[in-house]
Protein backbone atom coordinates (compact mmCIF):
# COMPACT_ATOMS: atom_id res chain seq x y z
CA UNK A 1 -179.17 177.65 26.63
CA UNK A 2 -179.56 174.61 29.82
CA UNK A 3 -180.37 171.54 28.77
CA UNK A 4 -184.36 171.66 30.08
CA UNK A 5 -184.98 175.00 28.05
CA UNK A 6 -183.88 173.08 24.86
CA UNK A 7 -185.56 170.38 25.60
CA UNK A 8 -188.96 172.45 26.49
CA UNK A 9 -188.42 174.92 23.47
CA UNK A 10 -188.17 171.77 20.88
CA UNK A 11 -190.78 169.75 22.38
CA UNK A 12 -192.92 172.64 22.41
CA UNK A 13 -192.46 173.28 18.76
CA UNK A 14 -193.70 169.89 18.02
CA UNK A 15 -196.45 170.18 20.29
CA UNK A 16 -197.67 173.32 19.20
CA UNK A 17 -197.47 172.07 15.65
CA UNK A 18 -199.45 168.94 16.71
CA UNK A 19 -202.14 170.62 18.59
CA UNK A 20 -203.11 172.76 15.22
CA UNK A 21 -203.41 169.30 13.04
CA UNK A 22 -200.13 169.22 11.55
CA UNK A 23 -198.99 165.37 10.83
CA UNK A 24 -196.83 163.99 13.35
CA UNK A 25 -194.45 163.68 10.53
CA UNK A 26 -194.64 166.92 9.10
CA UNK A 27 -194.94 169.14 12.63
CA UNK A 28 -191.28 167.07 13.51
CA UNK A 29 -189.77 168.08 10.27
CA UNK A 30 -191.32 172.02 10.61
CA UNK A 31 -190.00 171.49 14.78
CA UNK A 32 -186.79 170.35 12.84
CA UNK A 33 -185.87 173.21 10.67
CA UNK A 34 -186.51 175.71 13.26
CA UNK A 35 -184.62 173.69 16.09
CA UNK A 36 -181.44 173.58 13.24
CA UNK A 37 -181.67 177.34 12.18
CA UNK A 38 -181.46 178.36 16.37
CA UNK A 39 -179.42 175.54 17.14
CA UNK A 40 -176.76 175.06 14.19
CA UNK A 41 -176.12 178.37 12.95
CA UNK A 42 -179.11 179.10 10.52
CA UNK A 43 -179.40 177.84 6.87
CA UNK A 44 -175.84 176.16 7.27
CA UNK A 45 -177.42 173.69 10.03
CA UNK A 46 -180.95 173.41 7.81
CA UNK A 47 -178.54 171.58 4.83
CA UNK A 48 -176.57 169.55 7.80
CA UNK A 49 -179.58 168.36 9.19
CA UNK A 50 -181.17 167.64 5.75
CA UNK A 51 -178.10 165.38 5.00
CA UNK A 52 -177.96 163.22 8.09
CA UNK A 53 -182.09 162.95 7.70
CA UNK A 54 -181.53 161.83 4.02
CA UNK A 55 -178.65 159.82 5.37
CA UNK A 56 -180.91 157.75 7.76
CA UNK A 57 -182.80 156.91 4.45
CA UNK A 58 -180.43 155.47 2.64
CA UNK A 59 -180.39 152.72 5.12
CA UNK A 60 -180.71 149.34 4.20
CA UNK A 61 -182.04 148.24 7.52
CA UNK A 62 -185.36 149.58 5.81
CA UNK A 63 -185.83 147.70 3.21
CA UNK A 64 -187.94 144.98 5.46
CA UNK A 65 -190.44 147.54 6.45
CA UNK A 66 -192.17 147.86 2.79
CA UNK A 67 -191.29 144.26 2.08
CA UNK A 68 -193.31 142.98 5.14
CA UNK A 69 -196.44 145.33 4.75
CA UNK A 70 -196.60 144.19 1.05
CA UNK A 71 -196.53 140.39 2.34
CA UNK A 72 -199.24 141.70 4.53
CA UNK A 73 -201.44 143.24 2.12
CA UNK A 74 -200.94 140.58 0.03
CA UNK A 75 -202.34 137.81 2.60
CA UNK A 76 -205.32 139.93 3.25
CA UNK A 77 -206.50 141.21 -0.44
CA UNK A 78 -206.33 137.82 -1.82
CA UNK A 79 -208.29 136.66 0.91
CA UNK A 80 -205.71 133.68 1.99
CA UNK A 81 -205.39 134.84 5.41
CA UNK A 82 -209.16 133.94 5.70
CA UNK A 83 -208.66 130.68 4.37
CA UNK A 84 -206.29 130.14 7.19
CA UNK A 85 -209.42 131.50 9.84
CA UNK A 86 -211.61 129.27 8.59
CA UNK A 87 -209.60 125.84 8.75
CA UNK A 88 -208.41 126.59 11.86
CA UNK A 89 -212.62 127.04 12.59
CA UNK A 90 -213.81 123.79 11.29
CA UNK A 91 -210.50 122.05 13.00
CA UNK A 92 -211.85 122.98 16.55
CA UNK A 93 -214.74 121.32 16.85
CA UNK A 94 -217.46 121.39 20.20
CA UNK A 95 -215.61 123.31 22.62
CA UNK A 96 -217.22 125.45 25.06
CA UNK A 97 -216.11 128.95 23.53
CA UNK A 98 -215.17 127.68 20.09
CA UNK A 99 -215.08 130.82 18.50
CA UNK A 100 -213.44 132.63 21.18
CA UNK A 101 -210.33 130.47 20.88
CA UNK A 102 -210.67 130.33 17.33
CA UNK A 103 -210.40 134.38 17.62
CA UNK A 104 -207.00 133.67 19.78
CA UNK A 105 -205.15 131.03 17.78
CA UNK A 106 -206.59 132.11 14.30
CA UNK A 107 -206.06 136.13 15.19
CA UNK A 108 -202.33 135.16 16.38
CA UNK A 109 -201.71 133.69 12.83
CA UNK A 110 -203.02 136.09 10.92
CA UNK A 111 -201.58 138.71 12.83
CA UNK A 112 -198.05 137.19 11.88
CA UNK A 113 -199.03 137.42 8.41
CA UNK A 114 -200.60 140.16 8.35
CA UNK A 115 -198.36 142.64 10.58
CA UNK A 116 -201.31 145.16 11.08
CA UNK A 117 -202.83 145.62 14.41
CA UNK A 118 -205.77 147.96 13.05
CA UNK A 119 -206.06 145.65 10.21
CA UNK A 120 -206.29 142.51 11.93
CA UNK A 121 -208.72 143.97 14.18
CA UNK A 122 -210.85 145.73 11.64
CA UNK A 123 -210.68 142.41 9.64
CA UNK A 124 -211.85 139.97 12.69
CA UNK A 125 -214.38 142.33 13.58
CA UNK A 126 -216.46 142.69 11.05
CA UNK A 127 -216.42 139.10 10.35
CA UNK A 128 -216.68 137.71 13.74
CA UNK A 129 -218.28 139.87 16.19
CA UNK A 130 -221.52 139.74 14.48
CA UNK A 131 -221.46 136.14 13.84
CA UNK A 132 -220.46 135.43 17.42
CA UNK A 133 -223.44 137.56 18.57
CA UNK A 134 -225.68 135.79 16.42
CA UNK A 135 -225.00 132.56 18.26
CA UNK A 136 -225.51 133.86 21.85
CA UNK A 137 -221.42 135.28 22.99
CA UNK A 138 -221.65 137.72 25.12
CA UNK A 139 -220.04 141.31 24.15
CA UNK A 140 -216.69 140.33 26.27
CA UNK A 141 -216.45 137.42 24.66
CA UNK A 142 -216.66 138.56 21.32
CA UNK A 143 -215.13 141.09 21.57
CA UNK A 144 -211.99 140.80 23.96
CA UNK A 145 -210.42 138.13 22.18
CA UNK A 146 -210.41 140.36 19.00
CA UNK A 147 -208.25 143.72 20.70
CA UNK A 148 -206.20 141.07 22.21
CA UNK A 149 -205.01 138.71 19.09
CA UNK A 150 -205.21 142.30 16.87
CA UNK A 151 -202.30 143.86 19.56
CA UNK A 152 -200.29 140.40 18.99
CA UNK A 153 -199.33 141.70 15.21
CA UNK A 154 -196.80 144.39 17.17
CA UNK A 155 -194.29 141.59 18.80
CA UNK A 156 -195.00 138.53 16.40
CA UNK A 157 -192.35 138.89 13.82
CA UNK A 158 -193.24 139.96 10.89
CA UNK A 159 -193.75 143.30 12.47
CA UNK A 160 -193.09 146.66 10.84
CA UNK A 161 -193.91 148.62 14.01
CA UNK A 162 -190.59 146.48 15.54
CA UNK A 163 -188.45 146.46 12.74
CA UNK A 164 -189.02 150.80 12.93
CA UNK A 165 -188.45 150.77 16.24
CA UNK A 166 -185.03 149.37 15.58
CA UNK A 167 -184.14 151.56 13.64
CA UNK A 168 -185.07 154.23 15.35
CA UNK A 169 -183.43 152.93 18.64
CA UNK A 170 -180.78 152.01 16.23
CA UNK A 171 -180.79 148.28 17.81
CA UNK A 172 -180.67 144.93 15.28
CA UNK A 173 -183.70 144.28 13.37
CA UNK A 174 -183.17 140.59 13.53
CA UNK A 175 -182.91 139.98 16.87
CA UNK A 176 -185.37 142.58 17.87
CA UNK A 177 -188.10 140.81 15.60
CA UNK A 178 -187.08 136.96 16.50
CA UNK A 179 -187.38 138.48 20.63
CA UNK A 180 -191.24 138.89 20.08
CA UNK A 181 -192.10 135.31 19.20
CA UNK A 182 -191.38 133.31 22.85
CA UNK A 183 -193.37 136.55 24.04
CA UNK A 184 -196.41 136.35 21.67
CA UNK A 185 -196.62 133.05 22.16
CA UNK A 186 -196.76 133.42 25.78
CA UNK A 187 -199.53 136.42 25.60
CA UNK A 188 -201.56 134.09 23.40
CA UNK A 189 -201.50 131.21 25.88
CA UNK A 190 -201.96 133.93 28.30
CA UNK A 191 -205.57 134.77 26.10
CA UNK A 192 -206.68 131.48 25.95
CA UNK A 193 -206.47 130.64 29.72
CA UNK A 194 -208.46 133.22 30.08
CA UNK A 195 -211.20 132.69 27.76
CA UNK A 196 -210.98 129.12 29.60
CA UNK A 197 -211.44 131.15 32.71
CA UNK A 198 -214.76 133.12 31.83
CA UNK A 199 -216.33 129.80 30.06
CA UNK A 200 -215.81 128.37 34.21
CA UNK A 201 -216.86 130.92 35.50
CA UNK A 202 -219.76 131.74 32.98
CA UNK A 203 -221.30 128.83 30.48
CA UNK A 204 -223.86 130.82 28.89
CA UNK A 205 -221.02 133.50 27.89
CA UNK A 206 -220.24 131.29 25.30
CA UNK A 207 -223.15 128.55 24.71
CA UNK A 208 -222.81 125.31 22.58
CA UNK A 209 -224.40 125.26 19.25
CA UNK A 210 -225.14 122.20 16.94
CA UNK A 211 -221.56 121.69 14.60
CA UNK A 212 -221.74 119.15 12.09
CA UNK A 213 -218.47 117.08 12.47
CA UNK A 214 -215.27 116.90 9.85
CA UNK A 215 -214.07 113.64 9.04
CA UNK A 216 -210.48 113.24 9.56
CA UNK A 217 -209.82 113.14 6.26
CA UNK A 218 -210.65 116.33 5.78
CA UNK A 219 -209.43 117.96 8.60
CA UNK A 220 -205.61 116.52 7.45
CA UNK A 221 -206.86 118.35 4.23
CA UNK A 222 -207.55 121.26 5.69
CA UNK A 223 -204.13 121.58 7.65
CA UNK A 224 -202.35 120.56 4.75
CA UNK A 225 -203.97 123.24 2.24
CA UNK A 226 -204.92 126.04 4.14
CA UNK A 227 -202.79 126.39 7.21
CA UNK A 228 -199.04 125.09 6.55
CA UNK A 229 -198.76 127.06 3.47
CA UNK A 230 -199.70 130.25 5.28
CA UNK A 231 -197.56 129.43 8.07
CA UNK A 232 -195.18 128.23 6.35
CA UNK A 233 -193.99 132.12 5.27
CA UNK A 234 -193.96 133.05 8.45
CA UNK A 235 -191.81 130.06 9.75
CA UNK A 236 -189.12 130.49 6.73
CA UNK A 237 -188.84 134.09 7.63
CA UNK A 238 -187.97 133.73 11.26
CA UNK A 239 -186.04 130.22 9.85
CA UNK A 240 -183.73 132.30 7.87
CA UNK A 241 -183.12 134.65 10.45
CA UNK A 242 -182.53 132.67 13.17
CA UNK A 243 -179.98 130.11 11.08
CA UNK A 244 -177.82 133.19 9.94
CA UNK A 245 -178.72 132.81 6.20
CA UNK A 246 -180.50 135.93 5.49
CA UNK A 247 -180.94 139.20 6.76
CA UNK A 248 -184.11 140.74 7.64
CA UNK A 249 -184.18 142.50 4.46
CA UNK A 250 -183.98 139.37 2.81
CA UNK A 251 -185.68 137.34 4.72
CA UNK A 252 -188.75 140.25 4.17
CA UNK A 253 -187.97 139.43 0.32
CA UNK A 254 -188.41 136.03 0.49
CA UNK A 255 -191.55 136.75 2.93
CA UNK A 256 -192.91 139.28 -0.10
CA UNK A 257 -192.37 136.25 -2.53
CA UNK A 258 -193.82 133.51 -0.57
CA UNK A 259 -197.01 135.53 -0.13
CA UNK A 260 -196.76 136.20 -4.07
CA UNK A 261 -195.89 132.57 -5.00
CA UNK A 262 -198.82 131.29 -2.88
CA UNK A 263 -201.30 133.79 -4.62
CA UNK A 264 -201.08 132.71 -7.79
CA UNK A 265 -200.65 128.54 -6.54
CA UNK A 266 -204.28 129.21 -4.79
CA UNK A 267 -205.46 131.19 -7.99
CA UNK A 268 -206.85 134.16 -5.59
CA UNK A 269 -204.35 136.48 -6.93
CA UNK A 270 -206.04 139.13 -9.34
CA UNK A 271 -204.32 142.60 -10.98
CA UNK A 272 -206.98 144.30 -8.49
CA UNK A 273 -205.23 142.48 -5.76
CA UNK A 274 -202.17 143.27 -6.29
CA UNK A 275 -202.82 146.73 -7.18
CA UNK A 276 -204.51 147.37 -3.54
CA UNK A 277 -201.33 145.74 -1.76
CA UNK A 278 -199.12 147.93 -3.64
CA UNK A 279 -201.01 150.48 -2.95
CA UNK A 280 -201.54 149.55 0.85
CA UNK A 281 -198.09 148.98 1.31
CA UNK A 282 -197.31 152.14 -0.26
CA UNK A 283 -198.81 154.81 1.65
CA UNK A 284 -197.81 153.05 4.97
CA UNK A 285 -194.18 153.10 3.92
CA UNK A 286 -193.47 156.51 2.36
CA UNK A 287 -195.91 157.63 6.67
CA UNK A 288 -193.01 155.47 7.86
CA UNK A 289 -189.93 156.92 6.03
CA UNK A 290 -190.92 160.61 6.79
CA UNK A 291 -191.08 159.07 10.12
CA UNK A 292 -187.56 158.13 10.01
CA UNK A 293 -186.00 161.43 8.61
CA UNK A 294 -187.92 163.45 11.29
CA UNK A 295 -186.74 161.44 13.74
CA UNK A 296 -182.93 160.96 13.05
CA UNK A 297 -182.98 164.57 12.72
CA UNK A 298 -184.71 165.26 16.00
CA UNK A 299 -182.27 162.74 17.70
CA UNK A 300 -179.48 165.09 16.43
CA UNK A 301 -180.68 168.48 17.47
CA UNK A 302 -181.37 166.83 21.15
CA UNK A 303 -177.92 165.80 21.14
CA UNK A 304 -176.16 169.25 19.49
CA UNK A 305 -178.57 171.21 21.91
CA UNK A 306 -177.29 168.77 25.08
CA UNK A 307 -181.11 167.73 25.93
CA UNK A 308 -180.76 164.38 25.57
CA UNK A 309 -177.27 163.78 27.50
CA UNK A 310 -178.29 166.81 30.15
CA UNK A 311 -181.80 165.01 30.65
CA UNK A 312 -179.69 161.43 31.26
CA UNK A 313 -177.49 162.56 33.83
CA UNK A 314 -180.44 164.73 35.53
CA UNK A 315 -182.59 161.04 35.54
CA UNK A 316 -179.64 158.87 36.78
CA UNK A 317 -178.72 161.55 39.66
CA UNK A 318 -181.62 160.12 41.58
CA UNK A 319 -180.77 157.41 43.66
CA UNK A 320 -183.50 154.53 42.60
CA UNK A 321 -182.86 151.36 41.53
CA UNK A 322 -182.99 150.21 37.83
CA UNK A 323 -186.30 148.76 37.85
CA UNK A 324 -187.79 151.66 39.05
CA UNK A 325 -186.40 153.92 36.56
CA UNK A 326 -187.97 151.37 33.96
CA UNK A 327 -191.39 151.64 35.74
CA UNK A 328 -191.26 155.18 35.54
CA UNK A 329 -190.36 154.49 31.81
CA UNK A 330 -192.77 151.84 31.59
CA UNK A 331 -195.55 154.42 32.99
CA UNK A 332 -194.83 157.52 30.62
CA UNK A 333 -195.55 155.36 27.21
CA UNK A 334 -198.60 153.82 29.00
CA UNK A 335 -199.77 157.81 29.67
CA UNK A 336 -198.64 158.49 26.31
CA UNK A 337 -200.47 156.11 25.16
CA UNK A 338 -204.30 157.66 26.38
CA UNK A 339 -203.62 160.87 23.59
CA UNK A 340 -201.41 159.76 21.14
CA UNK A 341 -201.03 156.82 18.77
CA UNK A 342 -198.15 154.19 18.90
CA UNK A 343 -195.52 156.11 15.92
CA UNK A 344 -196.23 159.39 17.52
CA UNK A 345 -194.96 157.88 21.03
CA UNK A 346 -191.77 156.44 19.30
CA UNK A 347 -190.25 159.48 17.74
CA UNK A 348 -190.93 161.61 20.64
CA UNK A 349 -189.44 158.62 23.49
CA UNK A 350 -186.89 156.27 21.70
CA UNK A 351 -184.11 159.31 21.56
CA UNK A 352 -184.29 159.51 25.27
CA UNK A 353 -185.57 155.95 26.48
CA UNK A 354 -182.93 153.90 24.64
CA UNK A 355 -179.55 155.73 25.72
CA UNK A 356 -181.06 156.14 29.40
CA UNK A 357 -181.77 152.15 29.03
CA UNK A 358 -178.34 151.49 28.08
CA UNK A 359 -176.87 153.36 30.76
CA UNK A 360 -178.86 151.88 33.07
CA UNK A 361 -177.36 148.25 31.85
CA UNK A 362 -180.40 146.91 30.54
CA UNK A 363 -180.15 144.79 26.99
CA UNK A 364 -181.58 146.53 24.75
CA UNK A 365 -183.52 143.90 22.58
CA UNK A 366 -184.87 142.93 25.88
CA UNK A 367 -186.09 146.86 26.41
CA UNK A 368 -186.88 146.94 22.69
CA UNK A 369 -189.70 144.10 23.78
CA UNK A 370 -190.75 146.06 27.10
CA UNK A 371 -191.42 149.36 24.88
CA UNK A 372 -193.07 147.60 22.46
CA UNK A 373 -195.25 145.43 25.25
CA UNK A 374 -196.30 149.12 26.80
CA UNK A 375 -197.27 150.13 23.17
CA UNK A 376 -199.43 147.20 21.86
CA UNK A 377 -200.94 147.91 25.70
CA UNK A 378 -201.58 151.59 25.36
CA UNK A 379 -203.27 149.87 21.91
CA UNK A 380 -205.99 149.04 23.44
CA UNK A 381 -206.10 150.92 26.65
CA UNK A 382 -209.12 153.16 27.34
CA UNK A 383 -210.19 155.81 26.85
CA UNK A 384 -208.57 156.42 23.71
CA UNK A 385 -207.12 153.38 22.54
CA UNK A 386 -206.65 153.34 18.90
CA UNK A 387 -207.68 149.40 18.71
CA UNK A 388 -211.14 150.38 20.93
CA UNK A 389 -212.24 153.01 17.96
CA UNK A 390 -211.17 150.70 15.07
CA UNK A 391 -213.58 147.97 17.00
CA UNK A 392 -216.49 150.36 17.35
CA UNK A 393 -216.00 151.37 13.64
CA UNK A 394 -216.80 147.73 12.64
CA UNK A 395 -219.11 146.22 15.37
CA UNK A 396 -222.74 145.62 15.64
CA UNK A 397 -224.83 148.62 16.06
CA UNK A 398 -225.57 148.89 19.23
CA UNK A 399 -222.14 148.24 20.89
CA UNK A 400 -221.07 150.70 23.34
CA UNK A 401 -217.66 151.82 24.35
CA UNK A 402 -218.41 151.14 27.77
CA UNK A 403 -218.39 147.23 26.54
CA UNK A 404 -215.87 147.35 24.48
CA UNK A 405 -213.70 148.96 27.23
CA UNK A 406 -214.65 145.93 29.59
CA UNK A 407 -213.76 143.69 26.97
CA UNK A 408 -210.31 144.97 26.64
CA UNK A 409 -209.29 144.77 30.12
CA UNK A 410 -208.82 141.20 30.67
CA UNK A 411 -206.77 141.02 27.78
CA UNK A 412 -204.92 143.95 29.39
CA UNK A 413 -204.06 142.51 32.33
CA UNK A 414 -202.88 139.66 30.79
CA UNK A 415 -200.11 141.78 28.89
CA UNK A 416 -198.88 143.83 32.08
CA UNK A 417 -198.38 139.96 33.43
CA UNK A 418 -196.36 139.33 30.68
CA UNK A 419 -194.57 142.15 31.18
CA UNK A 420 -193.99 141.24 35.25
CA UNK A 421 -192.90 137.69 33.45
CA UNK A 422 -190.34 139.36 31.44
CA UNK A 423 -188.85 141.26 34.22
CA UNK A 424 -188.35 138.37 36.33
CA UNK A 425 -186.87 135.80 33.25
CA UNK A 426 -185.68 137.99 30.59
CA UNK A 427 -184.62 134.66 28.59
CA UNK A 428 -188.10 134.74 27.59
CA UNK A 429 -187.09 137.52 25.45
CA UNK A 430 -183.51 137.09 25.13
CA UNK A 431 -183.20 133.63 24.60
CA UNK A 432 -184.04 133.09 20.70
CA UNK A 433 -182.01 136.20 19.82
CA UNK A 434 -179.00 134.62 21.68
CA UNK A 435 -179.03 131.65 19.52
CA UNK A 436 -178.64 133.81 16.63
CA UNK A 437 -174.75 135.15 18.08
């Protein structure tokens, strides 16, 4: 069979399994076993394709992907990640648009600690939104800020969305996660220029309200007992990696115990508590392993069938220039992106994105960043931008989508310039990782 009717017969499979309401998971394993009976000589390539899936299990470059939505449950069950929101509140004082930047700087760190987009968003809100509203912000304002900061928790390291794109793409974990911080930070500056921007452009967006003032006393307090612990975690994780003295998978451990350790010092950890983060972290990592084994067995039947090398040498035989091909690239996952969610996109693009990258000549933890830019994009990206319905779930009644899609497009313009930045200085992304060779 050619290359392009393998490709189309497995791709339909999955499709066709997708478009009746089969899990993404489950239609690539049921796509699997069929591809591997027609492919690998019937029930002899079913148990070779169940032992390289199983295989891709057994990897110990997973271990950080439980260990990091556990530290993430943690912080926001036992209600320390708000702690965090708040001091970083009373610390800002009268500026025009307090709570928008609060949203920003506040939403960045709790995305680090919290590694959930959905939940970060969800969290913020339900909290904020209303609160916001209640003191004259306008919808954009409110509600921008939130889809923006809540798309920061897939670059900012600790993030389980990177550390399974790795190994998908089969890339390192550690430098992969320590390549999204220069980048996050750079989106978040991006954010807050921008809410500078509107509050120009727009006082009453964001009107002044009465504040009664914190001593200073309290404010060193305040930094001392509700913001450097929390950060702290976050800093010793990307510490450890970046000095050589841990892994990721043990830098997640000691992420998963700081979280724990901190719990108990604040006295907000209860068995409930820890049951739901357990629980949480649970369900998201047995989605994320089935994940895995679908797609290290797809990646093999596109390479036994010769898809995936016939479909590189049919992309490179055009005669376009690198940075088009990663447009093009760039463009599919954003398309993608309108109809499917982010884990759906992965399994069906790293097996062909990653080795066409590579023979292309671009560094793959920089590309790593790129894919995972176009995803926290696609995020929030109408019409059907996972992050837009999670924000209508929890906003004021009232709130259309037409609003909330106007409040997400500042916020994604300002991550298609960071991309445009990372093309043109790709130390921005490469830089940190370098240290670490």
């Amino acid at each position: 069979m050619e290359w392009y009717l393998a490709l189309a017969f497995l791709l339909a499979l999955i499709l066709g399994f997708m478009a009746i309401g089969t899990p993404i998971a489950l239609a690539f394993l049921a796509a699997n076993v069929i591809g591997a009976w027609y492919f690998m000589g019937g029930q002899n390539g079913i148990i070779q394709m169940l032992n390289n899936g199983f295989g891709a299990l057994s990897s110990f470059n997973l271990v950080p992907i439980p260990l990091f939505l556990l530290m993430g449950e943690l912080f926001f069950r036992t209600g320390m990640g708000m702690k965090m929101f708040n001091a970083i509140d009373q610390l800002m004082g009268k500026v025009p648009g307090r709570l928008s930047y609060v949203t920003v700087v506040g939403g960045t760190g709790f995305s680090t600690l919290s590694g959930s987009s959905m939940g970060s968003t969800a969290l913020m809100g339900s909290l904020l939104v209303p609160e916001m509203e209640r003191r004259g912000y306008k919808k954009h304002m409110a509600i921008g800020p939130i889809l923006g900061t809540g798309g920061l928790a897939i670059i900012i390291p600790p993030s389980a969305l990177a550390v399974l794109l790795a190994t998908l793409a089969k890339i390192d974990i550690g430098a992969l996660l320590i390549a999204g911080i220069l980048p996050g930070l750079v989106l978040a500056c991006l954010y807050i220029a921008t809410i500078w921007i509107h509050t120009r452009i727009d006082p009453s967006a964001a009107p002044n309200y009465e504040l009664e003032p914190v001593p200073l006393k309290q404010k060193l307090m305040l930094i001392l007992t509700d913001i450097v612990p929390m950060i702290s975690v976050m800093v010793l994780i990307v510490a450890l990696m970046l000095m050589g003295f841990a892994t990721p998978s043990e830098a997640a451990a000691f992420g998963a115990l700081g979280a724990m350790v901190l719990a108990f010092v604040f006295r907000c950890m209860t068995w409930e508590a820890f049951k739901l983060s357990v629980t949480g972290a649970l369900k998201v990592t047995l989605m994320a392993y089935l994940i895995v084994f679908g797609s290290a067995t797809f990646s093999q039947l596109l390479a036994f069938s010769g898809a995936s090398s016939g479909l590189i040498q049919w992309a490179t035989s055009f005669d376009l220039a690198p940075i088009l091909m990663l447009l093009a690239m760039f463009a599919v996952l954003l398309v993608l992106g309108t109809f499917m969610e982010q884990i759906s996109i992965m399994m069906l693009t790293v097996p062909f994105f990653f080795p066409l990258a590579q023979v292309l000549g671009f560094d793959p933890i920089w590309f790593g960043i790129i894919v995972l830019l176009a995803l926290e994009i696609s995020f929030s990206t109408p019409p059907l931008g996972l992050l837009l319905f999670v924000m209508k779930g929890v906003a004021p009644k009232g709130t259309t989508m037409r609003e909330i899609y106007a409040a997400a497009i500042p916020y994604i313009l300002c991550s298609m310039l960071l991309v445009a930045l990372l093309i043109a200085f790709p130390a921005i992304a490469t830089w940190l990782p370098g240290m670490i060779n």
